[in-house]
C-alpha atoms as a PDB file:
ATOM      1  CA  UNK A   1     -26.134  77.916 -98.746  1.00  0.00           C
ATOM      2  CA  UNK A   2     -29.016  75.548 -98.306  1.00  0.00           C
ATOM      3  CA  UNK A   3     -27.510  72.201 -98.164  1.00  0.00           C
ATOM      4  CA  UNK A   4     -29.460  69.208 -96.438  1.00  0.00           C
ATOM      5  CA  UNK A   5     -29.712  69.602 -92.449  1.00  0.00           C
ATOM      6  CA  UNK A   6     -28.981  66.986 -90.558  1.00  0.00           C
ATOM      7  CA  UNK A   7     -31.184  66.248 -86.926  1.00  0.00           C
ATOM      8  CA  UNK A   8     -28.662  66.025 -84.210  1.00  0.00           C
ATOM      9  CA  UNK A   9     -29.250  63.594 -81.486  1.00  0.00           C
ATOM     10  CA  UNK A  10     -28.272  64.643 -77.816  1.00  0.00           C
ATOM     11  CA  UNK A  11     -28.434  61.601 -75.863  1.00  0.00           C
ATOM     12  CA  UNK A  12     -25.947  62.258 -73.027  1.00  0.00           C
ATOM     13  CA  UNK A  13     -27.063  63.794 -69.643  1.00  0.00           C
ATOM     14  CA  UNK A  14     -26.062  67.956 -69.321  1.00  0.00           C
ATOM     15  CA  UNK A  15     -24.369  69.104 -66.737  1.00  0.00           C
ATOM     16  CA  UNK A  16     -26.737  71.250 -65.561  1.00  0.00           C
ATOM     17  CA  UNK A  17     -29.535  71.116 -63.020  1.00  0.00           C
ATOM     18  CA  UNK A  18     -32.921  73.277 -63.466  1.00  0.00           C
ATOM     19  CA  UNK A  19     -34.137  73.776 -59.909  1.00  0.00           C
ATOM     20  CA  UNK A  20     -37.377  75.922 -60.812  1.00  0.00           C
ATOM     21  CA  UNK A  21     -39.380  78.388 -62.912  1.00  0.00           C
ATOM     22  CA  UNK A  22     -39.826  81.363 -60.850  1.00  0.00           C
ATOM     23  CA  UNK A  23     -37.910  84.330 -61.358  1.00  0.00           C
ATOM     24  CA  UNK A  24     -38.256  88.157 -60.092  1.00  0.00           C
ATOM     25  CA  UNK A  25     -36.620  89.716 -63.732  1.00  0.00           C
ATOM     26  CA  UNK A  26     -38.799  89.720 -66.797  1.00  0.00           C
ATOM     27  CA  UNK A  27     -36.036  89.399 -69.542  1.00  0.00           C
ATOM     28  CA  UNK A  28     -37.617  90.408 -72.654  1.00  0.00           C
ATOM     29  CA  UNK A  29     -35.019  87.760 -74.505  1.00  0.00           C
ATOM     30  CA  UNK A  30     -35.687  84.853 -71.730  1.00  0.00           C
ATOM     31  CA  UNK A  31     -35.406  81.807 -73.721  1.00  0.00           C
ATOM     32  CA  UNK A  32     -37.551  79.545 -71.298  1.00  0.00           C
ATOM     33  CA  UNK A  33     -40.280  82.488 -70.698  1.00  0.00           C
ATOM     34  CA  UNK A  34     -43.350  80.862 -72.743  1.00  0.00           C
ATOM     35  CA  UNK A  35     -46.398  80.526 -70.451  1.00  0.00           C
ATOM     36  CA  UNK A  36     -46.425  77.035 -69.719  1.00  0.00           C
ATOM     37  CA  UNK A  37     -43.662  77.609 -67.411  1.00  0.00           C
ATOM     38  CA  UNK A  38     -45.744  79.417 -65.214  1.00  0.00           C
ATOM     39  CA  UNK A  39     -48.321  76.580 -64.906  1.00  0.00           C
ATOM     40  CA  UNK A  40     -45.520  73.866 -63.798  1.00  0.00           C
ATOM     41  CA  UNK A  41     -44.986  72.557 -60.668  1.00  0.00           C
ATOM     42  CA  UNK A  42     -41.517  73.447 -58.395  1.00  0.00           C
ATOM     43  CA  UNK A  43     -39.355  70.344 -58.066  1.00  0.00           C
ATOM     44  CA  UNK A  44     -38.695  68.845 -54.869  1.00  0.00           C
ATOM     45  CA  UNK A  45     -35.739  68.656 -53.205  1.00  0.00           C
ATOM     46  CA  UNK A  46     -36.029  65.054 -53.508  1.00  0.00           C
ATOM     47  CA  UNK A  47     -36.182  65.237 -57.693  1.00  0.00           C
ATOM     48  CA  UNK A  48     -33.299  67.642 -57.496  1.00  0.00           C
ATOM     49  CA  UNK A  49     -30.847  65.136 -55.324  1.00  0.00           C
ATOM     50  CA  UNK A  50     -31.901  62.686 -57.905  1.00  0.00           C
ATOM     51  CA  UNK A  51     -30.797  64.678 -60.924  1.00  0.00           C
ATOM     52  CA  UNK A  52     -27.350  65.380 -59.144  1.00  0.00           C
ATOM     53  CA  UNK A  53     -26.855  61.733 -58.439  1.00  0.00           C
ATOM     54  CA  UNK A  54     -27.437  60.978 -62.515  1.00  0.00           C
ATOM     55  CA  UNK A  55     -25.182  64.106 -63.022  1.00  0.00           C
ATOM     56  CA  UNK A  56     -22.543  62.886 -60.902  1.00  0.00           C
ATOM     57  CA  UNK A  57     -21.884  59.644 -62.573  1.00  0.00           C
ATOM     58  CA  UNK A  58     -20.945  61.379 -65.700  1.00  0.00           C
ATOM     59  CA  UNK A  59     -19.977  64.678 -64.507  1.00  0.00           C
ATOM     60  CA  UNK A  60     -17.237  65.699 -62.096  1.00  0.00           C
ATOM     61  CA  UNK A  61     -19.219  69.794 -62.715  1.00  0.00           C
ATOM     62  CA  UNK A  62     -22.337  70.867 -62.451  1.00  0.00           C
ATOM     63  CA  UNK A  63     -24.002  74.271 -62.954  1.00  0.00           C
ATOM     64  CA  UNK A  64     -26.774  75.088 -60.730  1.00  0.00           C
ATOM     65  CA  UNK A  65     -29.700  76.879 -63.211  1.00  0.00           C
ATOM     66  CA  UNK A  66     -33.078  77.748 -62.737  1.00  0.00           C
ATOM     67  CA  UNK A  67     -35.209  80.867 -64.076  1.00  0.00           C
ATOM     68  CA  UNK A  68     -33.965  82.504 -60.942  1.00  0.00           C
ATOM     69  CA  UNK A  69     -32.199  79.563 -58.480  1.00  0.00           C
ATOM     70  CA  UNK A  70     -31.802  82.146 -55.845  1.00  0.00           C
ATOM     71  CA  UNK A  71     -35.427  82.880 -54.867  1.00  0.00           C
ATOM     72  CA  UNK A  72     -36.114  79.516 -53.689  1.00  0.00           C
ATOM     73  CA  UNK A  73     -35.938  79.399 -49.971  1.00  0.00           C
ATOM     74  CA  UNK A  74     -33.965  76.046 -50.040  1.00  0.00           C
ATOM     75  CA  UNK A  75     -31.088  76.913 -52.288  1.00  0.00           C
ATOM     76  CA  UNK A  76     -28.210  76.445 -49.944  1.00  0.00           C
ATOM     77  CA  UNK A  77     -29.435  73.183 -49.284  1.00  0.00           C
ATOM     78  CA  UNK A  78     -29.122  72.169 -52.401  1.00  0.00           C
ATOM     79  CA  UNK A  79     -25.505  73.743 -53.059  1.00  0.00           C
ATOM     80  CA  UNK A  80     -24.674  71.847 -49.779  1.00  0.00           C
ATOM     81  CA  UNK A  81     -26.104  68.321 -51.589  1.00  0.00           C
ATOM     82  CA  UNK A  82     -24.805  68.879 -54.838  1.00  0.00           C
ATOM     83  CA  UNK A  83     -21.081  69.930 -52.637  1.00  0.00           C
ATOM     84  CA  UNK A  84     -21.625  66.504 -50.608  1.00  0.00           C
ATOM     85  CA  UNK A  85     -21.460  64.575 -53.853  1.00  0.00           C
ATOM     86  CA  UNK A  86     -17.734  65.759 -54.298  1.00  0.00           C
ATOM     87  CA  UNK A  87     -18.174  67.419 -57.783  1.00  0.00           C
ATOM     88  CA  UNK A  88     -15.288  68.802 -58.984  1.00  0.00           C
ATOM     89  CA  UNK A  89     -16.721  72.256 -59.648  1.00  0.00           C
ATOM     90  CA  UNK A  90     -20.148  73.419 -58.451  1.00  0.00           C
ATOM     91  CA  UNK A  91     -21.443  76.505 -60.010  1.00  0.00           C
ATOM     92  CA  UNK A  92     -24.694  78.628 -59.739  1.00  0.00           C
ATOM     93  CA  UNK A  93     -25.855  81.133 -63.078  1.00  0.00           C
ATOM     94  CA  UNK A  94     -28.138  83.910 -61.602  1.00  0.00           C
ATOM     95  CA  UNK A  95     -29.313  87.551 -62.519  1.00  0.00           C
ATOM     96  CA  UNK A  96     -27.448  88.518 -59.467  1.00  0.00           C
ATOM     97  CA  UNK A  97     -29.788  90.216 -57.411  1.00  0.00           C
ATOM     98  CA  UNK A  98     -30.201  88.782 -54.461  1.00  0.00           C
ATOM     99  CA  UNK A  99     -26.773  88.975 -53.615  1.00  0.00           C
ATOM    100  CA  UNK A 100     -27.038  92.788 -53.117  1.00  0.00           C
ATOM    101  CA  UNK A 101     -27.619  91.373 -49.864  1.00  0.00           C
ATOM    102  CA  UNK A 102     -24.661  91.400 -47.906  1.00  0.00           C
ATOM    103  CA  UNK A 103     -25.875  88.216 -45.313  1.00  0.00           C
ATOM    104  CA  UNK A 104     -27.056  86.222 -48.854  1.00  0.00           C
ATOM    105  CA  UNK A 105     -23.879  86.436 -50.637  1.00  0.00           C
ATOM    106  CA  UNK A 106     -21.823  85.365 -47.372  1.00  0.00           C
ATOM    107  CA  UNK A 107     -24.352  82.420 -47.346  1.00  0.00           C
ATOM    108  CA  UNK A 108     -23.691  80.906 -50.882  1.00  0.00           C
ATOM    109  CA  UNK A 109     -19.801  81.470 -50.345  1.00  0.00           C
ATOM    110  CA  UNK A 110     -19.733  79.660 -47.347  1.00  0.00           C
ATOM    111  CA  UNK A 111     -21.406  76.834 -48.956  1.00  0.00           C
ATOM    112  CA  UNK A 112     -18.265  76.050 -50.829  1.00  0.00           C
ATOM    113  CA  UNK A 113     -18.978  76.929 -54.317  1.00  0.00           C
ATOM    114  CA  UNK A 114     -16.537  77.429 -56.720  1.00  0.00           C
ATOM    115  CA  UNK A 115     -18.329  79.591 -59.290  1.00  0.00           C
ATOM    116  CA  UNK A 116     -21.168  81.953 -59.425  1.00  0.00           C
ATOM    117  CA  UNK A 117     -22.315  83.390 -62.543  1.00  0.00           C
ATOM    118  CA  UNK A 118     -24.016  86.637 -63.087  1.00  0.00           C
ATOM    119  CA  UNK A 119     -26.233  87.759 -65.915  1.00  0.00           C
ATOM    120  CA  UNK A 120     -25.842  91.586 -67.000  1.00  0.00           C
ATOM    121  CA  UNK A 121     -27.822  92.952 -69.781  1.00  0.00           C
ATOM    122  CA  UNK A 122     -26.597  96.744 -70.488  1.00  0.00           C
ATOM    123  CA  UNK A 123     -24.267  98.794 -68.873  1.00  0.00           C
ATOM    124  CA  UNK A 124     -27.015 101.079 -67.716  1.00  0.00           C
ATOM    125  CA  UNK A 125     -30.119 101.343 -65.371  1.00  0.00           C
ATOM    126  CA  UNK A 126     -31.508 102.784 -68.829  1.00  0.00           C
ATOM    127  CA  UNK A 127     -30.355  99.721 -71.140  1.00  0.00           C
ATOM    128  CA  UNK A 128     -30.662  96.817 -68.531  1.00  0.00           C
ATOM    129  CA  UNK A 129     -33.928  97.682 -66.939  1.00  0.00           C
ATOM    130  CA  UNK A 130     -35.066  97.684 -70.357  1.00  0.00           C
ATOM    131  CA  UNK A 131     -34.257  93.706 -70.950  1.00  0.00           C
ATOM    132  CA  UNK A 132     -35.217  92.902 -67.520  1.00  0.00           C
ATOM    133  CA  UNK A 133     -38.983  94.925 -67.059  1.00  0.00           C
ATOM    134  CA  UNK A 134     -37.737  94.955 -63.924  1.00  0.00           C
ATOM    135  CA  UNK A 135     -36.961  98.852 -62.519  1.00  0.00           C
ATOM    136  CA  UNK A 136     -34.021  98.371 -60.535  1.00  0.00           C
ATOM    137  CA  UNK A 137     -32.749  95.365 -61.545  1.00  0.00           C
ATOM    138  CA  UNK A 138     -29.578  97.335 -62.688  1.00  0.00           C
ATOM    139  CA  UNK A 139     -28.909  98.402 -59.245  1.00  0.00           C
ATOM    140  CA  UNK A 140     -29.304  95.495 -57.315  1.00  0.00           C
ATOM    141  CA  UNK A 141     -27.223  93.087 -60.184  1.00  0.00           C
ATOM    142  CA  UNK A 142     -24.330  95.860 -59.970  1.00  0.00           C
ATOM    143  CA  UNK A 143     -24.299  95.827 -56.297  1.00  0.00           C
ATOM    144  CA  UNK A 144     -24.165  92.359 -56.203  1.00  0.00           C
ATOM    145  CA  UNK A 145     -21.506  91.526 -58.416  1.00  0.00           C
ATOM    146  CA  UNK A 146     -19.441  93.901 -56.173  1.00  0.00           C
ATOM    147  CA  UNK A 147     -20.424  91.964 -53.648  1.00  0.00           C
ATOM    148  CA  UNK A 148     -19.579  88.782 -54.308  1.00  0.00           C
ATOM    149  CA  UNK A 149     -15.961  90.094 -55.306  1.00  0.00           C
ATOM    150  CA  UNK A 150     -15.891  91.920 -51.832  1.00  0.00           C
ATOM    151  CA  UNK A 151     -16.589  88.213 -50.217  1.00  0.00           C
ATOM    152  CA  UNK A 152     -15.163  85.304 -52.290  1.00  0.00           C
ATOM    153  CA  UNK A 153     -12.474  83.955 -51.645  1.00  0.00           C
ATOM    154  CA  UNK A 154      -9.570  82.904 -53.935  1.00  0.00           C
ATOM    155  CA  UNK A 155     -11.148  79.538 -54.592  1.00  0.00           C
ATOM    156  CA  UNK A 156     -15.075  80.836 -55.821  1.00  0.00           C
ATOM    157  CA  UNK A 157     -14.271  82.742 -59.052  1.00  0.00           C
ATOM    158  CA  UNK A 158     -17.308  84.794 -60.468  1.00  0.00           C
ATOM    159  CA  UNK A 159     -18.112  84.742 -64.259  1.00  0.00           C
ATOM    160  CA  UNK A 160     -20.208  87.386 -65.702  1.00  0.00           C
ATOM    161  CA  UNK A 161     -22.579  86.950 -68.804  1.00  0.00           C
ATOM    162  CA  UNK A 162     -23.676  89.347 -70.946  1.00  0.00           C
ATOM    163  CA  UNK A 163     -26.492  88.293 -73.679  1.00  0.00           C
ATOM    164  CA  UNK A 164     -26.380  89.985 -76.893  1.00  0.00           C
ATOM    165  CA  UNK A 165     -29.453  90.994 -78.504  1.00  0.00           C
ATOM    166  CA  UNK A 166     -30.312  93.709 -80.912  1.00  0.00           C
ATOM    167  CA  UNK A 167     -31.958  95.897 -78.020  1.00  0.00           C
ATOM    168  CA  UNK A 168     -28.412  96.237 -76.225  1.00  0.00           C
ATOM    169  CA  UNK A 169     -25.475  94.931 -78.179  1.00  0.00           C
ATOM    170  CA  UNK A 170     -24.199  98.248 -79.282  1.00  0.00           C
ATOM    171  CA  UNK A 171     -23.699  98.819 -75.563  1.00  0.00           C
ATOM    172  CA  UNK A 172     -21.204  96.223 -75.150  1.00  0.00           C
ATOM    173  CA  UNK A 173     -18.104  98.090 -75.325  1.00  0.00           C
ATOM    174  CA  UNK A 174     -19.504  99.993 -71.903  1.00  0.00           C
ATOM    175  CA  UNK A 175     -20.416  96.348 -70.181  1.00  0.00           C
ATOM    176  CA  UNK A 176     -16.774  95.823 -70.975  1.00  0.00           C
ATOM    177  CA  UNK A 177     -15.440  98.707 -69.548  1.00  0.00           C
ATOM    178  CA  UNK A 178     -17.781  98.883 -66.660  1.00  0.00           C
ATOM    179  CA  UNK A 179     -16.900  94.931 -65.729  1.00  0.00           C
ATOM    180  CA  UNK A 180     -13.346  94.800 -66.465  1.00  0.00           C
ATOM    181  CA  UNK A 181     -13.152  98.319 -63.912  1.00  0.00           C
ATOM    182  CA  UNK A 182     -14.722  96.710 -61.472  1.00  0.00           C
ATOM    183  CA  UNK A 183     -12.194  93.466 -61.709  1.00  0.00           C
ATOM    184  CA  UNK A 184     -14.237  91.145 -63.044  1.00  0.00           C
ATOM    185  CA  UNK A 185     -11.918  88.466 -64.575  1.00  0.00           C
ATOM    186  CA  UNK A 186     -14.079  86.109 -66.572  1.00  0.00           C
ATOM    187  CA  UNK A 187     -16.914  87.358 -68.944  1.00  0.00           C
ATOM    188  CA  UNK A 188     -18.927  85.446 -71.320  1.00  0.00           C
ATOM    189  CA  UNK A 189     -20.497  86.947 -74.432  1.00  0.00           C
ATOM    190  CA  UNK A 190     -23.522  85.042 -75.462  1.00  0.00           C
ATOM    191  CA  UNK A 191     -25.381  84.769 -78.588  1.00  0.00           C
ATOM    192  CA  UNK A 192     -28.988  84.483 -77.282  1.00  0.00           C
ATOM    193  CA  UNK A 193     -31.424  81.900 -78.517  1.00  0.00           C
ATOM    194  CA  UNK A 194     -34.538  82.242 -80.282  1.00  0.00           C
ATOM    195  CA  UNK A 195     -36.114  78.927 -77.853  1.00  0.00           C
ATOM    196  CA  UNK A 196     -39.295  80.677 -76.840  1.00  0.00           C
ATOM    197  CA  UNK A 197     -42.048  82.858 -78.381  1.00  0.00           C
ATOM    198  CA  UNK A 198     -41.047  85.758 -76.703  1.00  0.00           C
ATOM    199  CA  UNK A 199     -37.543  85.252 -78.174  1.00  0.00           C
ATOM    200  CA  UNK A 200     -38.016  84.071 -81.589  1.00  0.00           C
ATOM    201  CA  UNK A 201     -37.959  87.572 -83.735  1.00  0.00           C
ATOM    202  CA  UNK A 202     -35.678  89.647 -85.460  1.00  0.00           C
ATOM    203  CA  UNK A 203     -36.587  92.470 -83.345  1.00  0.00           C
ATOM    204  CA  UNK A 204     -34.232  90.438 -80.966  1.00  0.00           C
ATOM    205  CA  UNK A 205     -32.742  88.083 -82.236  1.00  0.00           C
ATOM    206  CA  UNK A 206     -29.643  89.547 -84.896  1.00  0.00           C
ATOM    207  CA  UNK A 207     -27.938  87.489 -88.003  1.00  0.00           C
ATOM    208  CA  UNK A 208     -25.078  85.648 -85.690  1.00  0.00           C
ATOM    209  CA  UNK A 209     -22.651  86.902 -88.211  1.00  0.00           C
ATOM    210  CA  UNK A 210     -22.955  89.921 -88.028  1.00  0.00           C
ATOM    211  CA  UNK A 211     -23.278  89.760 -84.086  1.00  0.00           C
ATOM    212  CA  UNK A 212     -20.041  88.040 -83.845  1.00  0.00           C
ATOM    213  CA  UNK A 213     -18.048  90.663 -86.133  1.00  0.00           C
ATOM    214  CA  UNK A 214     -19.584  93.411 -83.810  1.00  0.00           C
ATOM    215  CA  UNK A 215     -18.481  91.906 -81.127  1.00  0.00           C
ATOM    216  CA  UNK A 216     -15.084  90.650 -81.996  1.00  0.00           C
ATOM    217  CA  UNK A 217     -14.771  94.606 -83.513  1.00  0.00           C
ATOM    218  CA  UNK A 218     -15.321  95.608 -79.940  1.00  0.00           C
ATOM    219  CA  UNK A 219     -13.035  93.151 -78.094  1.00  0.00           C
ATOM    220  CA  UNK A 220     -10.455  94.205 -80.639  1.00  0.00           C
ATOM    221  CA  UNK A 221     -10.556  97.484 -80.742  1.00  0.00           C
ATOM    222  CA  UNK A 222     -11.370  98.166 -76.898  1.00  0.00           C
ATOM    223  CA  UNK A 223      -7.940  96.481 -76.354  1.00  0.00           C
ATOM    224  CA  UNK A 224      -9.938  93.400 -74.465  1.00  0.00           C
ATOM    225  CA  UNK A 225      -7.831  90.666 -75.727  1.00  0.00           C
ATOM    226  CA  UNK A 226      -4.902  92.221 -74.701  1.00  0.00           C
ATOM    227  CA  UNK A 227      -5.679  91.565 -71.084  1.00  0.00           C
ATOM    228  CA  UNK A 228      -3.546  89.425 -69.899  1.00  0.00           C
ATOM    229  CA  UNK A 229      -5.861  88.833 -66.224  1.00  0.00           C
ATOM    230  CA  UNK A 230      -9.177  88.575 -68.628  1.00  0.00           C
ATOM    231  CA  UNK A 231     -10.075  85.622 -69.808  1.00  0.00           C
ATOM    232  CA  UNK A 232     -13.513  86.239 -72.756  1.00  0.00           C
ATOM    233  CA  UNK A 233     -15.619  83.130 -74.549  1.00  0.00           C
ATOM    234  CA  UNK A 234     -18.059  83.486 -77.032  1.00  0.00           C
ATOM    235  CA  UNK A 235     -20.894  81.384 -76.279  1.00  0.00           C
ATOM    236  CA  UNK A 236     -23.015  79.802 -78.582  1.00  0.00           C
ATOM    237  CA  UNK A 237     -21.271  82.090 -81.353  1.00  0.00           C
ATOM    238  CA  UNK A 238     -20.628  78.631 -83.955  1.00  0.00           C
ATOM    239  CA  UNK A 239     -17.131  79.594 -86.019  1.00  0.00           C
ATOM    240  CA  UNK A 240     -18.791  79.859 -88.575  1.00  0.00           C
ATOM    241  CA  UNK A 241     -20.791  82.620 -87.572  1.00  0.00           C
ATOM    242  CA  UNK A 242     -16.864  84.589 -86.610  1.00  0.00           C
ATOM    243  CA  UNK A 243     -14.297  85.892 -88.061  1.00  0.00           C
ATOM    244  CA  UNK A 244     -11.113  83.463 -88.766  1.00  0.00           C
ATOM    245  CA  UNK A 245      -9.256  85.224 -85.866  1.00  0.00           C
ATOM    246  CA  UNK A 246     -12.368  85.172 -83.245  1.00  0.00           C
ATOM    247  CA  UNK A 247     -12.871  81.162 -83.751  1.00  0.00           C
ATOM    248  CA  UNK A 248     -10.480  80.378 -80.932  1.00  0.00           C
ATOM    249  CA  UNK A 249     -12.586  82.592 -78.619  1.00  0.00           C
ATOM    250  CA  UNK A 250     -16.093  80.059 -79.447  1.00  0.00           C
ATOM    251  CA  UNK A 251     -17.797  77.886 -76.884  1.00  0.00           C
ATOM    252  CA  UNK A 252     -20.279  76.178 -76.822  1.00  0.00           C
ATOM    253  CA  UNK A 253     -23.235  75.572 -74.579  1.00  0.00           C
ATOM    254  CA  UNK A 254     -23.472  72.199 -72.792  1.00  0.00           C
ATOM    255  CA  UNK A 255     -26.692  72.240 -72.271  1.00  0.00           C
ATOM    256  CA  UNK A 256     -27.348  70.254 -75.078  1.00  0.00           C
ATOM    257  CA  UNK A 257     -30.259  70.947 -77.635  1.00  0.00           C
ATOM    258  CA  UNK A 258     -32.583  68.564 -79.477  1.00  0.00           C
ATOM    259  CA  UNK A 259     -33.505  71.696 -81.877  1.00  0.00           C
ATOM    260  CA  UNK A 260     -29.801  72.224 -83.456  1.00  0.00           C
ATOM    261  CA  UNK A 261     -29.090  70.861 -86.712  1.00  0.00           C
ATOM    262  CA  UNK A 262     -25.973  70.559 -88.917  1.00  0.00           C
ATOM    263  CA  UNK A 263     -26.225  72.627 -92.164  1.00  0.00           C
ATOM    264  CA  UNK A 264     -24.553  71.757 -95.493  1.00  0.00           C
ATOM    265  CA  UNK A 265     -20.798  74.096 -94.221  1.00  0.00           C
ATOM    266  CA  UNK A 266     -20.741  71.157 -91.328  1.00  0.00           C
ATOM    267  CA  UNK A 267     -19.793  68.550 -93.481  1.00  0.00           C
ATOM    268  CA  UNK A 268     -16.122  70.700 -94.561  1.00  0.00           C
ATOM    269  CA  UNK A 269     -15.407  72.128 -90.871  1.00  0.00           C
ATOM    270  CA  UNK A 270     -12.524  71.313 -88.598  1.00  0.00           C
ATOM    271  CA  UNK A 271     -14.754  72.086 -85.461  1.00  0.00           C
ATOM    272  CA  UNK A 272     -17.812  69.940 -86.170  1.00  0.00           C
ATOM    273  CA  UNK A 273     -16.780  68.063 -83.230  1.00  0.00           C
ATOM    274  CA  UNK A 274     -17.007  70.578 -80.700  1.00  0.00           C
ATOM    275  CA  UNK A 275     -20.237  72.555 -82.522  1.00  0.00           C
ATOM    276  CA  UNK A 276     -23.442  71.045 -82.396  1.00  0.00           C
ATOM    277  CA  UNK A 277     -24.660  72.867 -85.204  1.00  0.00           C
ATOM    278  CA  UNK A 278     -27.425  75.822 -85.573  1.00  0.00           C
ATOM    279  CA  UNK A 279     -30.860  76.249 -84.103  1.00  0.00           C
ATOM    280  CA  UNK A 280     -33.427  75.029 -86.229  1.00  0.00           C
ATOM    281  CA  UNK A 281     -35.343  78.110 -84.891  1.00  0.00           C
ATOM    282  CA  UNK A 282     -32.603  80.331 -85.827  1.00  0.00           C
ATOM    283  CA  UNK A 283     -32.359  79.108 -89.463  1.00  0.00           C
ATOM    284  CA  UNK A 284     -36.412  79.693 -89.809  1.00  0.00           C
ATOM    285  CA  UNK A 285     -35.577  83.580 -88.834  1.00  0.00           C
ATOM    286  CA  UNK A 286     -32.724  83.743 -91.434  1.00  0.00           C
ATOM    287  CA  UNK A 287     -31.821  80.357 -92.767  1.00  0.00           C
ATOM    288  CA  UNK A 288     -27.726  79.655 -93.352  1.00  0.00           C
ATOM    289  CA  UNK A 289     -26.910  81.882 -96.508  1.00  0.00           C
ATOM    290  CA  UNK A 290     -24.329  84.125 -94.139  1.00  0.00           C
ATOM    291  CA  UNK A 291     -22.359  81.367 -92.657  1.00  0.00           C
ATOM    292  CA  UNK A 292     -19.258  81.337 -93.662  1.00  0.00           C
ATOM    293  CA  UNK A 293     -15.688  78.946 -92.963  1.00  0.00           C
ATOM    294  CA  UNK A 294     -12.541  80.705 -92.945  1.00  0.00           C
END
């Protein structure tokens, strides 16, 4: 179904803050890994205050994002700054590693913040190594997601992410398993995005729906949904790309994105307000034939 696509326009400020472009994992699906990054400079702390004070006047959240935000040396402080501004929520997204240190994690929690998420790519040393070209990566994310549950407390809750890709997305069912046996309580399955060279091929990126039957297949028949003290979101899985039953379960991103479109099924669908519509560098991989409404 080729129908006329429509340029969104994302004028409103995100509620996220990017605090740098370093990172010590490799991810082979990284959507902001083209080589420019490499070549810009960190932001101050100064330009980061800034961007929470704009945040702040439309925002009562804000997630705390980066490449890696842990590896700079001043990232308390700006948890601290972005607590002083009296945000309702203020959350951090990281691969997790460098709270495998016991002092680190104790550090961010007593900050204050009320969320940390954690990226996991496989449910394996084998699998997520293999995103991350990092060896050991695995180790250190496990270790600290168990320690950040060993050290919250009951007002920090920890969300885990798990990207889907075509490298590791028959692996799910274990991440689910693993996670949900370790007491994790919030995950997020996410449809990665084809935003960057390294990202933008079929030998990655999948047909969303087909993904997003997969995955509701697993959550299904793994018994997922059925957990009353689990709470699952499929991110940037549009309902169109789902099953009728798994549309309930779609969320998506905030960050908003100058590159989505709206495709011809838009125009008919009850959740156009809540969607922003499909990547325009998605539909050049496999245009919008296999999107369906239910």
């Amino acid at each position: 179904m080729s129908g006329i696509r429509k340029k969104i326009k994302n004028k409103e400020t995100s509620p996220y803050v990017y605090v740098g472009y370093a990172c010590n994992n490799n991810c082979i699906f990284c959507s902001e890994a083209d080589e420019y990054l490499s070549g810009l400079k960190e932001k101050s702390i100064a330009e980061i205050r800034k961007e929470l004070r704009i945040i702040r006047k439309k925002y009562d959240f804000v997630s705390i994002m980066g490449r890696e935000p842990t590896v700079r040396k001043d990232i308390l402080e700006i948890i601290r700054f972005a607590r002083s501004l009296k945000f309702r929520q203020v959350g951090l997204t990281t691969n997790g590693r460098m709270f495998s240190i016991s002092s680190f994690t104790k550090a961010v929690l007593a900050t204050g913040i009320n969320q940390i998420g954690v990226s996991l790519s496989g449910a394996s040393a084998r699998i997520h190594d293999r995103q991350t070209l990092v060896p050991g990566s695995f180790k250190q994310t496990i270790a600290g997601i168990k320690s950040i549950i060993r050290y919250k407390g009951k007002n920090t809750s920890l969300l885990v992410n798990l990207p889907m890709n075509r490298l590791n997305y028959r692996n799910l069912g274990a991440e689910l398993e693993l996670l949900t046996g370790l007491r994790v309580r919030e995950i997020n399955i996410l449809n990665i995005s084809p935003l960057s060279t390294r990202s933008a091929t079929k030998k990655l990126i999948m047909p969303m729906p087909r993904l997003g039957a997969y995955v509701f297949n697993v959550l299904k028949r793994g018994g997922f949904l059925n957990k009353t003290d689990l709470r699952v979101l499929l991110v940037e899985f549009p309902p169109c790309s789902l099953p009728k039953e798994a549309q309930v379960y779609s969320f998506p991103c905030l960050e908003k994105n100058n590159d989505k479109v709206r495709i011809s099924l838009c125009r008919q669908c009850s959740y156009k307000i809540k969607c922003d519509g499909i990547l325009n560098s998605y539909l050049r991989l496999y245009g919008d034939n296999e999107f369906i409404l239910e």
